[in-house]
Protein backbone atom coordinates (compact mmCIF):
# COMPACT_ATOMS: atom_id res chain seq x y z
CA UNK A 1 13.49 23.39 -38.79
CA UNK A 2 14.52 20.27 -39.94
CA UNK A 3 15.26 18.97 -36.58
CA UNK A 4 11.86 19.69 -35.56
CA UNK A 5 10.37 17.92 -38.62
CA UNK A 6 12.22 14.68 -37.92
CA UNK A 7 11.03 15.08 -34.10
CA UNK A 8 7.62 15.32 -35.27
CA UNK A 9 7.91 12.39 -37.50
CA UNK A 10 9.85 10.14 -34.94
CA UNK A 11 6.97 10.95 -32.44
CA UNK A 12 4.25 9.88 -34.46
CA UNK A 13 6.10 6.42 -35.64
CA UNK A 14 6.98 5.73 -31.94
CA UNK A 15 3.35 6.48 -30.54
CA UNK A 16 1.80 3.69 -32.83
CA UNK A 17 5.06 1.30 -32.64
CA UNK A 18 4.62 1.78 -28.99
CA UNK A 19 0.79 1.31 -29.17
CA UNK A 20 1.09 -1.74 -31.28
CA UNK A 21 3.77 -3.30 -29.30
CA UNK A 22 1.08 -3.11 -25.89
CA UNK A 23 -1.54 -4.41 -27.62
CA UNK A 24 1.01 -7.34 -28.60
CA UNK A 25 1.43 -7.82 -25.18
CA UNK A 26 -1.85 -8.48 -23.94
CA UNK A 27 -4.63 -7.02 -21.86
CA UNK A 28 -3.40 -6.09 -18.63
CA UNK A 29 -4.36 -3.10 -15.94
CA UNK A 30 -2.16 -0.34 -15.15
CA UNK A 31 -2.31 -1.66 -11.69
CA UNK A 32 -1.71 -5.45 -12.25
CA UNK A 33 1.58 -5.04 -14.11
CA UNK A 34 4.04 -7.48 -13.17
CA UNK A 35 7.64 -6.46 -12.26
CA UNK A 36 8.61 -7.46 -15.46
CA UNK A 37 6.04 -5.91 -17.26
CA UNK A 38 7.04 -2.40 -15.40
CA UNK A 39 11.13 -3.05 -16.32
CA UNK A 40 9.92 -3.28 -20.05
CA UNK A 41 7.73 -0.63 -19.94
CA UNK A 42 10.72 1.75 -18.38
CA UNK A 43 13.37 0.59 -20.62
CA UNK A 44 11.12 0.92 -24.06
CA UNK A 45 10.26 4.31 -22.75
CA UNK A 46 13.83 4.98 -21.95
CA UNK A 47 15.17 4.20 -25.45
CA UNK A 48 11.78 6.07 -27.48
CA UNK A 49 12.99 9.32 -25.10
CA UNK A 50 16.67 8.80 -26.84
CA UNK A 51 15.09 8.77 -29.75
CA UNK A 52 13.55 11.98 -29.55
CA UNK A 53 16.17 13.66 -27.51
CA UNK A 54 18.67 13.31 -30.19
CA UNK A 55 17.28 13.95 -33.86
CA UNK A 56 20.82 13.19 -35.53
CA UNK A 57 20.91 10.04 -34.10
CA UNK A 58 19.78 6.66 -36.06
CA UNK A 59 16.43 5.95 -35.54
CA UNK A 60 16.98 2.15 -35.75
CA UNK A 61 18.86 2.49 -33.08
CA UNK A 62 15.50 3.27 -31.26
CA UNK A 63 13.11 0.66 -32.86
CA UNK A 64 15.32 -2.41 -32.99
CA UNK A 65 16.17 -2.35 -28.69
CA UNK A 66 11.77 -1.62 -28.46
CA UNK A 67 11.23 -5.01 -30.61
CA UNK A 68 14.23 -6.81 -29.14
CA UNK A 69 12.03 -5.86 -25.66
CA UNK A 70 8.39 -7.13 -27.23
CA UNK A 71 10.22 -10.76 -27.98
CA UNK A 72 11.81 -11.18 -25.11
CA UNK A 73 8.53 -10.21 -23.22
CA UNK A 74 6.45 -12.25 -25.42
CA UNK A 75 9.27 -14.91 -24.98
CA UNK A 76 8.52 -14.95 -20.98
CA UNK A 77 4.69 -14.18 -21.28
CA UNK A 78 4.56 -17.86 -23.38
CA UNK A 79 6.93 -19.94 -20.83
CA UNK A 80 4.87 -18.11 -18.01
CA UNK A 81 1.88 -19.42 -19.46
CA UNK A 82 3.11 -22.85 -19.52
CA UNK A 83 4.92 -23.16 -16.21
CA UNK A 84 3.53 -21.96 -13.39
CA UNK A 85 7.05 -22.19 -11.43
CA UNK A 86 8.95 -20.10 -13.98
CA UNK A 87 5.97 -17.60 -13.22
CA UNK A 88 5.69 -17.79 -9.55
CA UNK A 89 9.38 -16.88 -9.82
CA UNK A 90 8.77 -13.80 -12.51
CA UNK A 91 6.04 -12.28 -11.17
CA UNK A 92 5.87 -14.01 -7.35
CA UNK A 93 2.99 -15.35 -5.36
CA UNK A 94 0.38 -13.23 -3.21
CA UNK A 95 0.83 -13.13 0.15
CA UNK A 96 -1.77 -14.11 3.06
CA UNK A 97 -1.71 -10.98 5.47
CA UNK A 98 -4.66 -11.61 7.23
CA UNK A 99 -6.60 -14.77 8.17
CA UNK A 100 -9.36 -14.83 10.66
CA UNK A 101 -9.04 -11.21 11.75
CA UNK A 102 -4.85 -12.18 12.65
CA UNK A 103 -2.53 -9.71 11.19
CA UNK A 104 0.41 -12.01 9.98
CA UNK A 105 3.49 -9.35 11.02
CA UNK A 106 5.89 -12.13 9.67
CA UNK A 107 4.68 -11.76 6.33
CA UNK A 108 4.15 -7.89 6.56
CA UNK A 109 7.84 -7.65 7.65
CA UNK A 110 8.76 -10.12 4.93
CA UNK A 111 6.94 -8.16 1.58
CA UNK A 112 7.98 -4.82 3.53
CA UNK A 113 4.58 -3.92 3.94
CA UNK A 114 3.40 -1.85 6.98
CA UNK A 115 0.41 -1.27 9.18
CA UNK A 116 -0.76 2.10 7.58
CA UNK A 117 -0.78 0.59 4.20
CA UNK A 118 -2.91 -2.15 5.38
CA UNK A 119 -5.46 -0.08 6.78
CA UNK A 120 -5.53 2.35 4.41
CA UNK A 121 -6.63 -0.40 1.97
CA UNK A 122 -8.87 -2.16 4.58
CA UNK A 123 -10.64 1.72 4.66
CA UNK A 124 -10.97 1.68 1.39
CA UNK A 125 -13.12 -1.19 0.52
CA UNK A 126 -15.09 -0.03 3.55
CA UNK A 127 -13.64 -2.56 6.30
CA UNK A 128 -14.11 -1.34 9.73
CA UNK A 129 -12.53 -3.89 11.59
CA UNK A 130 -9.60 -6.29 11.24
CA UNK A 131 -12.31 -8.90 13.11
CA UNK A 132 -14.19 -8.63 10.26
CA UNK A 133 -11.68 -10.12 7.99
CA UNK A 134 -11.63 -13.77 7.44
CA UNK A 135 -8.72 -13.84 4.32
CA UNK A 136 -6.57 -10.93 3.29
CA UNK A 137 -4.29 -11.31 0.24
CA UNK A 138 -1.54 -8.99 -0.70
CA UNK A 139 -1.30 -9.88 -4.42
CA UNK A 140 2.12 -9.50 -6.58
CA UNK A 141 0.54 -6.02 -8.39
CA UNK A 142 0.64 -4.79 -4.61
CA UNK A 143 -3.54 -4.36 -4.34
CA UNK A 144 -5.08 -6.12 -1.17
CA UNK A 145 -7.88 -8.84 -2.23
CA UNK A 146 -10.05 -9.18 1.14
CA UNK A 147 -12.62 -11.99 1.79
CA UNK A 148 -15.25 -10.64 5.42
CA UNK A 149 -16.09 -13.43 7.41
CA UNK A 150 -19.81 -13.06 6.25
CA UNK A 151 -19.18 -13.34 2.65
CA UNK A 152 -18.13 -16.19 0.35
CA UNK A 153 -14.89 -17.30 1.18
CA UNK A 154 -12.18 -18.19 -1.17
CA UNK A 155 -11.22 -21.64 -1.82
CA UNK A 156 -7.63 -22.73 -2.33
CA UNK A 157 -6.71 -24.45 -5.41
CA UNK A 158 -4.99 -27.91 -5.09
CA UNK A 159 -3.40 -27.96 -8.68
CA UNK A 160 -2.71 -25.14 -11.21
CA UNK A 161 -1.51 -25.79 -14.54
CA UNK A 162 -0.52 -29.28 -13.00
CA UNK A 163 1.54 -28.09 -10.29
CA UNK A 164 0.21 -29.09 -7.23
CA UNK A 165 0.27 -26.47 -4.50
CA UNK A 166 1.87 -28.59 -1.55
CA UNK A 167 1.23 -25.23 1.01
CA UNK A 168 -2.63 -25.42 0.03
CA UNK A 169 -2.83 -28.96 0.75
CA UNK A 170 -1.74 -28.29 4.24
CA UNK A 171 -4.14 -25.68 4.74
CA UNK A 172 -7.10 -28.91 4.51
CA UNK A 173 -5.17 -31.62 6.24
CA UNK A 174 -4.62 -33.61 3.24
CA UNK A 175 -1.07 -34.77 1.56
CA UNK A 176 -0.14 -35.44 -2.07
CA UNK A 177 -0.89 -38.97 -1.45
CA UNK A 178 -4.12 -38.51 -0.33
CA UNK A 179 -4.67 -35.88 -4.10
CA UNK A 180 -2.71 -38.81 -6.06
CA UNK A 181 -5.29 -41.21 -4.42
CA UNK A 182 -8.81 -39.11 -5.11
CA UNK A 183 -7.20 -39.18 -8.67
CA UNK A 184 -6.93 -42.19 -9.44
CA UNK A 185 -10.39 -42.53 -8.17
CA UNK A 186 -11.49 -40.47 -11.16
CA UNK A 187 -9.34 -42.37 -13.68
CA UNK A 188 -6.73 -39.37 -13.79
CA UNK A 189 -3.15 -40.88 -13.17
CA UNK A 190 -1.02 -37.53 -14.10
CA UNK A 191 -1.83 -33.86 -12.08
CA UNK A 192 -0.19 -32.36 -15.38
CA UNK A 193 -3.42 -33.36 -17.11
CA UNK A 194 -5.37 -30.97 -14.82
CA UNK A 195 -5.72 -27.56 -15.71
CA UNK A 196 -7.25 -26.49 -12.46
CA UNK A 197 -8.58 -28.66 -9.04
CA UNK A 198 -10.33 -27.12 -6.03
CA UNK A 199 -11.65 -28.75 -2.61
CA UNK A 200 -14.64 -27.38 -2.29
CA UNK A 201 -17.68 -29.04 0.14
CA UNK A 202 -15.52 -32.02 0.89
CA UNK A 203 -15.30 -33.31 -2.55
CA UNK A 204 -12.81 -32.49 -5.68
CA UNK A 205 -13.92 -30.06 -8.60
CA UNK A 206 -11.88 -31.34 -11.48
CA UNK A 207 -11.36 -29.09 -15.04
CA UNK A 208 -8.40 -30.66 -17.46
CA UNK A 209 -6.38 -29.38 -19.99
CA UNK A 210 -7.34 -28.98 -23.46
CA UNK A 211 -4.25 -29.81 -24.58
CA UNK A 212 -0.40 -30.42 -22.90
């Protein structure tokens, strides 16, 4: 009996710890967890099972690995947010598996991603035809982000969080010298000031930092 009362108690002070450790961690869909996100979720659900599993045991033992986990996470989530490359290399970068009704095998091959996956998810946002397609991005949290040839098309972002996105640049024709240049233009002599920069109809759309 008393083994049940200290399972009972355990549960309850794990369900809110738990509860107050994901809100800690920020809004996020089931779906768009990150890798990382996942591994913490598994190990802090890993240790709470211990917990409960073995009544005699110290709970401490339980509570002190779950808020080691929320630092370390919170730790990451804060570089993340300041360096985009640190991210990219956390959480990784979506991949282009379609452009202009082209399946890109290379890249399907590459993020081990196969045909009836694809057009499963092409069915279900009601796309009838690959031909249709005119962007289709396979994003870290695995869901397929699709832009038809008849809708508005996504525009590539030259700089995030003042890294400049060298593959991007390619994609108009344009070089960093030729960014650097349009910069200086507009009185900005350091890409780290710029929070976010687009090319959209042939000119620059600008938004800087805050702070940095």
């Amino acid at each position: 009996m008393n083994d049940i009362l200290i399972i009972i108690i355990r549960t309850f002070i794990l369900y809110w710890l738990i509860l107050v450790i994901l809100r800690l961690m920020g809004k996020r869909e089931v779906g768009e967890l990150s890798i990382f996100d996942l591994v913490v979720f598994l190990l802090m659900a890993e240790v709470g099972a211990f917990a409960l599993d073995d009544p005699k045991s110290k709970f401490l033992h339980a509570i002190l690995p779950m808020l080691i986990l929320l630092v370390i996470q919170m730790g990451v989530s804060y570089i993340s947010l300041k360096n985009k490359k640190f991210r990219d290399s956390i959480e990784g970068r979506p991949s282009i598996i379609m452009k202009d009704g082209i399946i890109n095998e290379k890249e399907m091959r590459k993020q081990r991603y196969n045909l009836d996956d694809l057009l499963q998810q092409l069915r279900e946002q009601q796309i009838g035809s690959v031909q249709s397609v005119s962007y289709a991005f396979l994003e870290t949290s695995g869901h397929l982000s699709i832009f038809k040839k008849d809708s508005e098309q996504f525009v590539f972002p030259l700089i995030i969080d003042g890294d400049i996105q060298q593959d991007h640049l390619q994609r108009f024709g344009k070089d960093e010298k030729w960014l650097r240049e349009e910069l200086k233009k507009r009185l900005i002599d350091d890409e780290k000031k710029i929070f976010y920069c687009s090319y959209e109809n042939d000119e620059l759309y600008i938004q800087l930092k805050t702070s940095f």
